[in-house]
Protein backbone atom coordinates (compact mmCIF):
# COMPACT_ATOMS: atom_id res chain seq x y z
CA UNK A 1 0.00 0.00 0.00
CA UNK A 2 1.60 3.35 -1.01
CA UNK A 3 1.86 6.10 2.00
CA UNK A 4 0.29 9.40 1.71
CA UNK A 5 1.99 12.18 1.91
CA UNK A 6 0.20 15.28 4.31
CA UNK A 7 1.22 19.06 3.34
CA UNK A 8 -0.32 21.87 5.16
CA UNK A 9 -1.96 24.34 2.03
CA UNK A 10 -3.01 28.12 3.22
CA UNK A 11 -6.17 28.46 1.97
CA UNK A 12 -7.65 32.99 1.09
CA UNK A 13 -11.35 33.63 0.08
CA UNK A 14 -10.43 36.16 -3.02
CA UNK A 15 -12.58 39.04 -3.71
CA UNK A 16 -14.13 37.63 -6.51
CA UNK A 17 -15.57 34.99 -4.81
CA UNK A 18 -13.49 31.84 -5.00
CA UNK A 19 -9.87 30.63 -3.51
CA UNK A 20 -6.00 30.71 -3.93
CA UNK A 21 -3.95 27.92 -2.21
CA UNK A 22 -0.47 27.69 -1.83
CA UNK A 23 1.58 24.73 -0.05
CA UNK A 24 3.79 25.78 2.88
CA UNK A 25 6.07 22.50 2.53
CA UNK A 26 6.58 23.10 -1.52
CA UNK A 27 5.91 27.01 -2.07
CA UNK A 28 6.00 26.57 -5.51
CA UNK A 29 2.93 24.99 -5.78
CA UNK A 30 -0.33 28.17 -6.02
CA UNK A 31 -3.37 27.50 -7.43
CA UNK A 32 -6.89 28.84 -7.64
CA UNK A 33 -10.63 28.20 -8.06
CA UNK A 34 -14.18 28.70 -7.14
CA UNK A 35 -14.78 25.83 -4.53
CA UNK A 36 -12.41 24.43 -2.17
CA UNK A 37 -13.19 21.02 -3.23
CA UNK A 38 -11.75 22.08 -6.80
CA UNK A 39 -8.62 23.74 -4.48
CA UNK A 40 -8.01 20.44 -3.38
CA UNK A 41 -7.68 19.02 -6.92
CA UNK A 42 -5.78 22.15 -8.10
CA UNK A 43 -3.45 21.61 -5.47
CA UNK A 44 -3.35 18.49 -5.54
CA UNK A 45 -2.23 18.40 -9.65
CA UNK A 46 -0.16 21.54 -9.14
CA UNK A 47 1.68 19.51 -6.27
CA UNK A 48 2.54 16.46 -8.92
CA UNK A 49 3.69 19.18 -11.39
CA UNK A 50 6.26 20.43 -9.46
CA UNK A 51 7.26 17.25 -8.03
CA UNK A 52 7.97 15.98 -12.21
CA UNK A 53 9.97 18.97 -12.87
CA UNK A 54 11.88 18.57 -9.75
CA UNK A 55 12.46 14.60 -10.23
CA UNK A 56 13.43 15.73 -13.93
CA UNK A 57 16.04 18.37 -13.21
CA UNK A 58 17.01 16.00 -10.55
CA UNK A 59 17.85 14.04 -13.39
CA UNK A 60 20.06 16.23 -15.41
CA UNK A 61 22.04 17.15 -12.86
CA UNK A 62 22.99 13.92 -11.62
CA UNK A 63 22.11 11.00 -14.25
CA UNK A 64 21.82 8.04 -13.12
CA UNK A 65 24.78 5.50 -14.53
CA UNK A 66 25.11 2.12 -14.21
C-alpha cells in the first residue's frame, strides 16, 4: 500500500468569490478556483507538477549511470 503524503496548504477567500492555495512544505505549488473542493484538486495536480519537474532536473544534474 503506497503512504500518503500530508502538506499543510493556506487556503484565502479572493474578492471575486473563490480561492487561492499555496503549499507551505513546496511554495512553488499556487493555485486557484471557485470551490475548495476544486482547491483540493488544483493543489493536488499543481503539487505532482512540481514534483515531475523537480524529479526531472534532478535528473540532469545527476544521471543516473550504471
Amino acid at each position: 500500500m503506497a503512504s500518503k503524503n500530508h502538506y499543510t496548504a493556506i487556503i484565502s477567500k479572493t474578492k471575486e468569490g473563490g480561492y487561492t492555495g499555496q503549499l507551505l512544505d513546496v511554495p512553488e505549488v499556487i493555485t486557484e478556483a471557485m470551490t475548495i473542493g476544486e482547491l483540493k484538486v488544483n493543489l493536488a495536480e499543481a503539487l505532482q507538477l512540481i514534483l515531475d519537474i523537480k524529479a526531472e532536473e534532478a535528473l540532469k544534474n545527476y544521471p543516473l549511470s550504471f
